[in-house]
PDB file of N, CA and C in Angstrom:
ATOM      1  N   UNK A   1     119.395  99.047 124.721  1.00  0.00           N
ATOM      2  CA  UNK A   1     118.060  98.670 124.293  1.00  0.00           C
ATOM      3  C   UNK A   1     117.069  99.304 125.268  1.00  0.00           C
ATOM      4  N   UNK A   2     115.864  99.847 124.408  1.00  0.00           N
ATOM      5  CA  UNK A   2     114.894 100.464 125.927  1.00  0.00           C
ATOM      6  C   UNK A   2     113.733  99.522 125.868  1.00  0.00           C
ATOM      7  N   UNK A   3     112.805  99.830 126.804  1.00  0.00           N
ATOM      8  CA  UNK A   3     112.018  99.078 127.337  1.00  0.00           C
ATOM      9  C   UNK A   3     110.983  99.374 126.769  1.00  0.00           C
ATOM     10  N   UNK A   4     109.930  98.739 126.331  1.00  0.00           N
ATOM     11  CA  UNK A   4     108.094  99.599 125.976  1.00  0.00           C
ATOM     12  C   UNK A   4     107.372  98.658 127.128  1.00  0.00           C
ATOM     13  N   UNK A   5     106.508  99.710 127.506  1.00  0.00           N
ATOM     14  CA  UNK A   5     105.689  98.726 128.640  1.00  0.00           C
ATOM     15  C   UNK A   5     104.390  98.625 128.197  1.00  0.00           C
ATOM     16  N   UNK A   6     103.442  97.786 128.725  1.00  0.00           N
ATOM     17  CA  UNK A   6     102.298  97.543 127.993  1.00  0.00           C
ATOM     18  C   UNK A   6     101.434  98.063 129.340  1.00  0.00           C
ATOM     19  N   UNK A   7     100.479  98.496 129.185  1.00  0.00           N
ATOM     20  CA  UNK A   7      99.777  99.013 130.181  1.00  0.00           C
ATOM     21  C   UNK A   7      98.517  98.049 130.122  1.00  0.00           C
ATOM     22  N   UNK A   8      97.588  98.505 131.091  1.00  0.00           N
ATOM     23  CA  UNK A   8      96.349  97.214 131.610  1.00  0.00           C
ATOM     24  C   UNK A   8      95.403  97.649 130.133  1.00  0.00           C
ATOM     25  N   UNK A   9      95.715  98.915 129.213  1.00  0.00           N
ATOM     26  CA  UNK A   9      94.378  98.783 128.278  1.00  0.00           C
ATOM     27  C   UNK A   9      94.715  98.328 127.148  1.00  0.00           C
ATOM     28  N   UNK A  10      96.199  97.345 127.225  1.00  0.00           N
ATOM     29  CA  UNK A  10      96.897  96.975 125.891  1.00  0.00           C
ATOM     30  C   UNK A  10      97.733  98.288 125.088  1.00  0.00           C
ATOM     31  N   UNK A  11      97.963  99.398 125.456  1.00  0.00           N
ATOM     32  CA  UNK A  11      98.645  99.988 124.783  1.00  0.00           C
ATOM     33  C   UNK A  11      99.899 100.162 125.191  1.00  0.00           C
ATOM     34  N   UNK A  12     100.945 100.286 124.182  1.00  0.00           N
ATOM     35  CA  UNK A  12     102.129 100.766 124.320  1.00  0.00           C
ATOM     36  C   UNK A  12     102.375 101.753 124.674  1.00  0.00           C
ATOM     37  N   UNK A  13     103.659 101.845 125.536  1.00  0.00           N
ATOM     38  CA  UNK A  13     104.459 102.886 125.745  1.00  0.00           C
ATOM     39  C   UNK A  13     105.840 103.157 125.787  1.00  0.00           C
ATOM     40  N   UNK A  14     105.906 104.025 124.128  1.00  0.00           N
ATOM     41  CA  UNK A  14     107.554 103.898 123.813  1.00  0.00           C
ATOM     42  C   UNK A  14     107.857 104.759 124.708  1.00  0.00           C
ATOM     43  N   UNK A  15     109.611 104.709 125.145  1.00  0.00           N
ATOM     44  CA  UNK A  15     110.259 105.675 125.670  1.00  0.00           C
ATOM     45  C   UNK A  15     110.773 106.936 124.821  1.00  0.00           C
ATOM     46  N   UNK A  16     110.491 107.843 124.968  1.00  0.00           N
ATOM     47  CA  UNK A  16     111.180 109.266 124.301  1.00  0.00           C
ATOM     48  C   UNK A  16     112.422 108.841 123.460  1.00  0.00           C
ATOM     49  N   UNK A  17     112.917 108.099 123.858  1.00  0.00           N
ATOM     50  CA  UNK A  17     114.600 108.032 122.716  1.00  0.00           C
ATOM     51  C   UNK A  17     114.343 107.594 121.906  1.00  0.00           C
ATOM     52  N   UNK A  18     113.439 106.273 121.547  1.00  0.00           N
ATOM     53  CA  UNK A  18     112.834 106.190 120.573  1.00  0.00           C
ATOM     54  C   UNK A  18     112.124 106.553 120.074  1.00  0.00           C
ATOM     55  N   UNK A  19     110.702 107.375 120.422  1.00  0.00           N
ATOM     56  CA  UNK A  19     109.979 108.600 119.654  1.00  0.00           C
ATOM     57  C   UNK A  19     110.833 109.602 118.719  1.00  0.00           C
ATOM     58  N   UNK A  20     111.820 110.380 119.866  1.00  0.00           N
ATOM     59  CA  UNK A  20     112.683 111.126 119.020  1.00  0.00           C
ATOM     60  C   UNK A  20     113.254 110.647 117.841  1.00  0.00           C
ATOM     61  N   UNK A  21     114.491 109.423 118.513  1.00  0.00           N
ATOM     62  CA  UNK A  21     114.969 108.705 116.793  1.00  0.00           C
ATOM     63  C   UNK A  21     114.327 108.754 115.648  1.00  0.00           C
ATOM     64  N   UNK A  22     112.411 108.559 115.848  1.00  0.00           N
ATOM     65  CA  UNK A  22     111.814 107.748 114.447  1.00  0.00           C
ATOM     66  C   UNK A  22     111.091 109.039 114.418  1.00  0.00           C
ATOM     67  N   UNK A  23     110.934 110.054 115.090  1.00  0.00           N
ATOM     68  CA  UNK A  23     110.434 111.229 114.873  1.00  0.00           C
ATOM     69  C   UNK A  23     109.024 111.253 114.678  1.00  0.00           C
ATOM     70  N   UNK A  24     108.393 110.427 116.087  1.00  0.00           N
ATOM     71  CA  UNK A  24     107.093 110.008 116.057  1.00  0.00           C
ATOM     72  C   UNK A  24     106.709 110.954 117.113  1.00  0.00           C
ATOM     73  N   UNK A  25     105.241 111.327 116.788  1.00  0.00           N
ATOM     74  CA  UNK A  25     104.450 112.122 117.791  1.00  0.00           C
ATOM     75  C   UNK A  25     103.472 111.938 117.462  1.00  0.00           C
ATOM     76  N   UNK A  26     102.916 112.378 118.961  1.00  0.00           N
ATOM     77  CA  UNK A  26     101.176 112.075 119.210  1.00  0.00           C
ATOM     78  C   UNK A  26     100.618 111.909 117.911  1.00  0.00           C
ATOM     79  N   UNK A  27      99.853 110.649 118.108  1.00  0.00           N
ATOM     80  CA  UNK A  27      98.537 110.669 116.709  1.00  0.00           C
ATOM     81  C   UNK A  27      99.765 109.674 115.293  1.00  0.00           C
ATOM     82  N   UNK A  28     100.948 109.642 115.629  1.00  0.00           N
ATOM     83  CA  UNK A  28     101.763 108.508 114.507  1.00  0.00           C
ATOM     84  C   UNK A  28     101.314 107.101 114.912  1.00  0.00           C
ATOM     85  N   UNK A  29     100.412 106.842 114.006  1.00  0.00           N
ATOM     86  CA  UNK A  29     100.552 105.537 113.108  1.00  0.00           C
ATOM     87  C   UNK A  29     102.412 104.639 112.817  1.00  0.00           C
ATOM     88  N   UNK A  30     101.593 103.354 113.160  1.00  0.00           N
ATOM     89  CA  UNK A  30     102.765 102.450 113.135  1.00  0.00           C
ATOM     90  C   UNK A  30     102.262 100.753 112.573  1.00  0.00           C
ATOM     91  N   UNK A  31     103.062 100.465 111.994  1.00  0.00           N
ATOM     92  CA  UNK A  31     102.217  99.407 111.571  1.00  0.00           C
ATOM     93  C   UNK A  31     103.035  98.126 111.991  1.00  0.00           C
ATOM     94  N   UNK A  32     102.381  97.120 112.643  1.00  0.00           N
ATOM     95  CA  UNK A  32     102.835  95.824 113.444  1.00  0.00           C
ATOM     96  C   UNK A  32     102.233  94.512 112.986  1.00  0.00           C
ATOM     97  N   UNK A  33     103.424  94.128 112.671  1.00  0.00           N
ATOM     98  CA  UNK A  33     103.531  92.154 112.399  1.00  0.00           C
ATOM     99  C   UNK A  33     104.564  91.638 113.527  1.00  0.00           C
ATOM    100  N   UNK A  34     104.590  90.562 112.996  1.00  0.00           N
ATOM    101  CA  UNK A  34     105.321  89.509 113.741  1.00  0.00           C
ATOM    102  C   UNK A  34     106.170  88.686 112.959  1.00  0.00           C
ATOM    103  N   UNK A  35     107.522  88.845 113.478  1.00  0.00           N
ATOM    104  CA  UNK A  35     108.470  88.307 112.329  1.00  0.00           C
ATOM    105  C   UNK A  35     108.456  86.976 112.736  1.00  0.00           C
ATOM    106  N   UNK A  36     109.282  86.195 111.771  1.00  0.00           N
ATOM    107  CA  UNK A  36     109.269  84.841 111.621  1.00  0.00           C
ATOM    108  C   UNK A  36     109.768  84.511 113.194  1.00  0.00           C
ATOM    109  N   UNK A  37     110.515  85.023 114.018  1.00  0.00           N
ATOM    110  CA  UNK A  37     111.234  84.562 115.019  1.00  0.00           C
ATOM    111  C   UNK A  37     110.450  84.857 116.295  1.00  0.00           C
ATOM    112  N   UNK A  38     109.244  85.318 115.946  1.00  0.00           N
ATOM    113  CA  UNK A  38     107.886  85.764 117.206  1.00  0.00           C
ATOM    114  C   UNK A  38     107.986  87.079 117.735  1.00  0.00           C
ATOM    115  N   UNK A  39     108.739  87.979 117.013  1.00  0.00           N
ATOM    116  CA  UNK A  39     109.114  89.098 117.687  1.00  0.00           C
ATOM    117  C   UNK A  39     107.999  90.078 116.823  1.00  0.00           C
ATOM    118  N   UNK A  40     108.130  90.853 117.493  1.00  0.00           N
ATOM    119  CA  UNK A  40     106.878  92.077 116.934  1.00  0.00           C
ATOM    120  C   UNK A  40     107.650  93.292 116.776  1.00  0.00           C
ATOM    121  N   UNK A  41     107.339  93.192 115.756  1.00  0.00           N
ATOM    122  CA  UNK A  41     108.202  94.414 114.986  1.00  0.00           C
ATOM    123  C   UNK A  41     107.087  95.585 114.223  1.00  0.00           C
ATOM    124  N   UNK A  42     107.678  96.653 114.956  1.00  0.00           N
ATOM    125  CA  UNK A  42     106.770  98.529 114.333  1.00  0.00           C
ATOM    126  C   UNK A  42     107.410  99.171 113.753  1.00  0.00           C
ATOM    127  N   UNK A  43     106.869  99.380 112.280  1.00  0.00           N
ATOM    128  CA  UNK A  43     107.666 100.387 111.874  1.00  0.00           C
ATOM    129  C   UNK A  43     106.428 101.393 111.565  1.00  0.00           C
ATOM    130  N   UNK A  44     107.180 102.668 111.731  1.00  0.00           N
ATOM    131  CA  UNK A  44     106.215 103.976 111.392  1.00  0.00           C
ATOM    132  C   UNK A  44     105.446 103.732 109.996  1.00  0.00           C
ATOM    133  N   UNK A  45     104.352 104.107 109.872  1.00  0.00           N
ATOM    134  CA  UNK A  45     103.563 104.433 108.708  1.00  0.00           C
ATOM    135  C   UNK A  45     104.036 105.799 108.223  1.00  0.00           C
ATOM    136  N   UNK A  46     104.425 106.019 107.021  1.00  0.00           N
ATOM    137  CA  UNK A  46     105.004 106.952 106.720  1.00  0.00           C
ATOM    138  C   UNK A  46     103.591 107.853 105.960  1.00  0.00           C
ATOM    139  N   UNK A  47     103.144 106.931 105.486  1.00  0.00           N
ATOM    140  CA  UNK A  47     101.919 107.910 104.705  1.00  0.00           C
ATOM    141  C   UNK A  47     100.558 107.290 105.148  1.00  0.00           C
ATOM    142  N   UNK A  48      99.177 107.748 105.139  1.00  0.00           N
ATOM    143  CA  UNK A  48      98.438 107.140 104.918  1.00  0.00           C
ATOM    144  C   UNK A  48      97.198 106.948 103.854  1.00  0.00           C
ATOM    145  N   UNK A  49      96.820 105.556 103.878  1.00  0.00           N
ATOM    146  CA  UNK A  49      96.555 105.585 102.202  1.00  0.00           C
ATOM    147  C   UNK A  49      95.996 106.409 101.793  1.00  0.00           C
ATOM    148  N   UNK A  50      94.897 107.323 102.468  1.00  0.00           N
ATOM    149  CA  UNK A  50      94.170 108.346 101.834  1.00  0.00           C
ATOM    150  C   UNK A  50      95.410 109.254 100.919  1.00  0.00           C
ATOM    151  N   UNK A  51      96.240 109.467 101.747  1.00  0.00           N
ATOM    152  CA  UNK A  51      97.297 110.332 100.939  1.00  0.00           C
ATOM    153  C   UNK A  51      97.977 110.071  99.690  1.00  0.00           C
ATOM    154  N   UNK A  52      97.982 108.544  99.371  1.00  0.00           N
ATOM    155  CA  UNK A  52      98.331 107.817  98.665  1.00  0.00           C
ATOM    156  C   UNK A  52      97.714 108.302  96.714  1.00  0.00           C
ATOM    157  N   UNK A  53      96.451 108.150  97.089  1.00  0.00           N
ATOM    158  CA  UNK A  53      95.550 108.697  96.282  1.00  0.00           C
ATOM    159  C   UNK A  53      95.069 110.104  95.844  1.00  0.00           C
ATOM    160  N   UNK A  54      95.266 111.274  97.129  1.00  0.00           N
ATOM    161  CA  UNK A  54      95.197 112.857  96.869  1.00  0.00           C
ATOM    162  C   UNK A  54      95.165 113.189  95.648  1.00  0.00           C
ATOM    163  N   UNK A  55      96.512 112.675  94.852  1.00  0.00           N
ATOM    164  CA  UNK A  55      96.520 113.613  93.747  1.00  0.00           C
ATOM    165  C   UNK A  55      96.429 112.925  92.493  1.00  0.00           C
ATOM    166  N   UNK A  56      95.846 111.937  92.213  1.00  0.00           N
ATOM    167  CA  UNK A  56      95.537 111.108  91.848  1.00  0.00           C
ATOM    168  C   UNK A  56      94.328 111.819  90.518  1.00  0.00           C
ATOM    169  N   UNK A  57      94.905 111.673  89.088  1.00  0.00           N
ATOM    170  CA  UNK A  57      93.440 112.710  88.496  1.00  0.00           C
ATOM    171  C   UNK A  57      91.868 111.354  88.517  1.00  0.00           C
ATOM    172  N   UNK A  58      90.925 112.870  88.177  1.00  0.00           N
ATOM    173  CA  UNK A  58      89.956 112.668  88.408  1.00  0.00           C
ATOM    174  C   UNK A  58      89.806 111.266  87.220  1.00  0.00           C
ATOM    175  N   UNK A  59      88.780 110.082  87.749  1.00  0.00           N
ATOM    176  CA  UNK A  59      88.189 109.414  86.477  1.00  0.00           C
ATOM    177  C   UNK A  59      87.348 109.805  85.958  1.00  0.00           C
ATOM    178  N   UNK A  60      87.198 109.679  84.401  1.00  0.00           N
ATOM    179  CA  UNK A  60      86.451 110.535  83.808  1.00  0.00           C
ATOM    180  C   UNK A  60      85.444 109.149  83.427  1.00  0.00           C
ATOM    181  N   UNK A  61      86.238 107.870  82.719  1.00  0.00           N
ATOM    182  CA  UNK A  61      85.412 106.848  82.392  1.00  0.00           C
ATOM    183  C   UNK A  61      85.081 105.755  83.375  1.00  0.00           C
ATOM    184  N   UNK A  62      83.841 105.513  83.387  1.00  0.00           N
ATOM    185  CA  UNK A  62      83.328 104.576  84.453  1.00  0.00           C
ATOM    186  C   UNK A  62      82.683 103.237  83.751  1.00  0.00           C
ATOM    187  N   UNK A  63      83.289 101.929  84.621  1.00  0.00           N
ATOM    188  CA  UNK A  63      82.859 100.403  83.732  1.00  0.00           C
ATOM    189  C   UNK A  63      81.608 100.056  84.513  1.00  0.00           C
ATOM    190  N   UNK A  64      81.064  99.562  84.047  1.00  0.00           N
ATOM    191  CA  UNK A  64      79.840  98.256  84.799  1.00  0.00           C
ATOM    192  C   UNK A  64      81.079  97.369  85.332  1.00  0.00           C
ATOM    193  N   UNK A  65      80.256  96.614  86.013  1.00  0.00           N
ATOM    194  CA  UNK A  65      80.908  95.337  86.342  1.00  0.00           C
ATOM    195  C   UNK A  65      80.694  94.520  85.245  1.00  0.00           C
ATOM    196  N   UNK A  66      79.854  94.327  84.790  1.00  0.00           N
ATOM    197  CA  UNK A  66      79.240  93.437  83.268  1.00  0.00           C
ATOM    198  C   UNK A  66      80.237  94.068  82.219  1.00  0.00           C
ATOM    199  N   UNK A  67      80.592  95.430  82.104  1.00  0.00           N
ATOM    200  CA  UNK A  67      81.831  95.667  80.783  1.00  0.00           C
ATOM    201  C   UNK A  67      83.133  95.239  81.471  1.00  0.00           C
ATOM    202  N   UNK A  68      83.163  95.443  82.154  1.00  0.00           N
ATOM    203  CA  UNK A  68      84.608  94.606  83.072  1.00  0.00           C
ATOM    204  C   UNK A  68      84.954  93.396  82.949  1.00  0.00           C
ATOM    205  N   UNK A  69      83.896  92.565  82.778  1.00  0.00           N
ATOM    206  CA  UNK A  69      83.667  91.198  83.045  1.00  0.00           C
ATOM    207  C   UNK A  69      84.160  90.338  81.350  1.00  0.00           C
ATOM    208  N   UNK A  70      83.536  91.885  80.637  1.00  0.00           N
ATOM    209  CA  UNK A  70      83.238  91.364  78.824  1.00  0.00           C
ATOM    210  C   UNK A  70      84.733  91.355  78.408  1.00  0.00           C
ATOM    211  N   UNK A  71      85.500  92.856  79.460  1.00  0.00           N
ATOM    212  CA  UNK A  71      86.655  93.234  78.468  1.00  0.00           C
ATOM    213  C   UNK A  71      87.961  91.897  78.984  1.00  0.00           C
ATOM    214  N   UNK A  72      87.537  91.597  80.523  1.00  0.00           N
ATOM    215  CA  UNK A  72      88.332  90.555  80.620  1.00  0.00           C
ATOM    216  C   UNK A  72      88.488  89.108  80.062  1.00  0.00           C
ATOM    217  N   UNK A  73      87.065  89.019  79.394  1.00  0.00           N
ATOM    218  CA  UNK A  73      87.031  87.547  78.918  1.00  0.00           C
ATOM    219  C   UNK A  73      87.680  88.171  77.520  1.00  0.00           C
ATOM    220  N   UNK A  74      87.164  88.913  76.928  1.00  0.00           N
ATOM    221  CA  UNK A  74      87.648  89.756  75.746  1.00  0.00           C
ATOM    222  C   UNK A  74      89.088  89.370  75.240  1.00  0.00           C
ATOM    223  N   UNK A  75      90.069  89.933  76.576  1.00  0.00           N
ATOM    224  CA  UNK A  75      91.426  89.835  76.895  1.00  0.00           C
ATOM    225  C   UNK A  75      91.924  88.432  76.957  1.00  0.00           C
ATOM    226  N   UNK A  76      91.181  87.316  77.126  1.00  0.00           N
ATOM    227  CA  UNK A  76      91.471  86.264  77.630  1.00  0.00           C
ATOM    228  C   UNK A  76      91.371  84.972  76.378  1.00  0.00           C
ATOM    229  N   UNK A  77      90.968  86.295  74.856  1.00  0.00           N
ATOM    230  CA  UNK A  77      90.658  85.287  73.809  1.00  0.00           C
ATOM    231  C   UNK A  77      89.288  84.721  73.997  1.00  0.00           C
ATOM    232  N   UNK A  78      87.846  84.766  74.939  1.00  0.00           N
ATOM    233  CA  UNK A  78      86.669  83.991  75.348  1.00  0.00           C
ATOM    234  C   UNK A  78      85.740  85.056  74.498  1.00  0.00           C
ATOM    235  N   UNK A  79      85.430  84.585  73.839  1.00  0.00           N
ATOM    236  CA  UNK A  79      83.756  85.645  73.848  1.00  0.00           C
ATOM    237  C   UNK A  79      82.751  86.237  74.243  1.00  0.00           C
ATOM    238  N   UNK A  80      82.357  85.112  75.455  1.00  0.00           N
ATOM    239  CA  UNK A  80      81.739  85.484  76.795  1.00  0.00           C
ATOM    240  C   UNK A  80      82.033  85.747  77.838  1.00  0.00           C
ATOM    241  N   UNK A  81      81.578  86.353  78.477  1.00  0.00           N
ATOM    242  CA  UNK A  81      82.308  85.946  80.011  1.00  0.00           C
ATOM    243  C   UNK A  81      82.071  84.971  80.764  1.00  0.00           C
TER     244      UNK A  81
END
């Protein structure tokens, strides 16, 4: 097991064996919770959301919030919203 040390400005510092393993470098994103047992657990961000969306086609049709509002009551059997 290796060690991460926390330095005085709150940041981590993994050791190289684990960088290498997860094939993290400078500027990787990691994303941190806390499991049920209090432990803090990182796993790499593999994408980020901007990327998520890239290729994503263009919208062509755009709602009001007020036609949004109509088509959901619409959907819901209501007449109004």
């Amino acid at each position: 097991m290796a060690t991460v040390t926390l330095t005085s400005k709150g940041q981590l510092t993994i050791p190289r064996q684990l960088r290498d393993a997860l094939g993290l470098a400078p500027g990787a994103r990691l994303q941190a919770s806390i499991d049920r047992h209090g432990r803090l657990v990182l796993v790499p961000s593999k994408y980020e959301p901007e990327d998520l969306f890239r290729h994503r086609p263009r919208v062509e049709r755009v709602m009001s919030v007020e036609d949004m509002d109509r088509a959901i009551a619409a959907a819901a059997g209501r007449d109004d919203p």
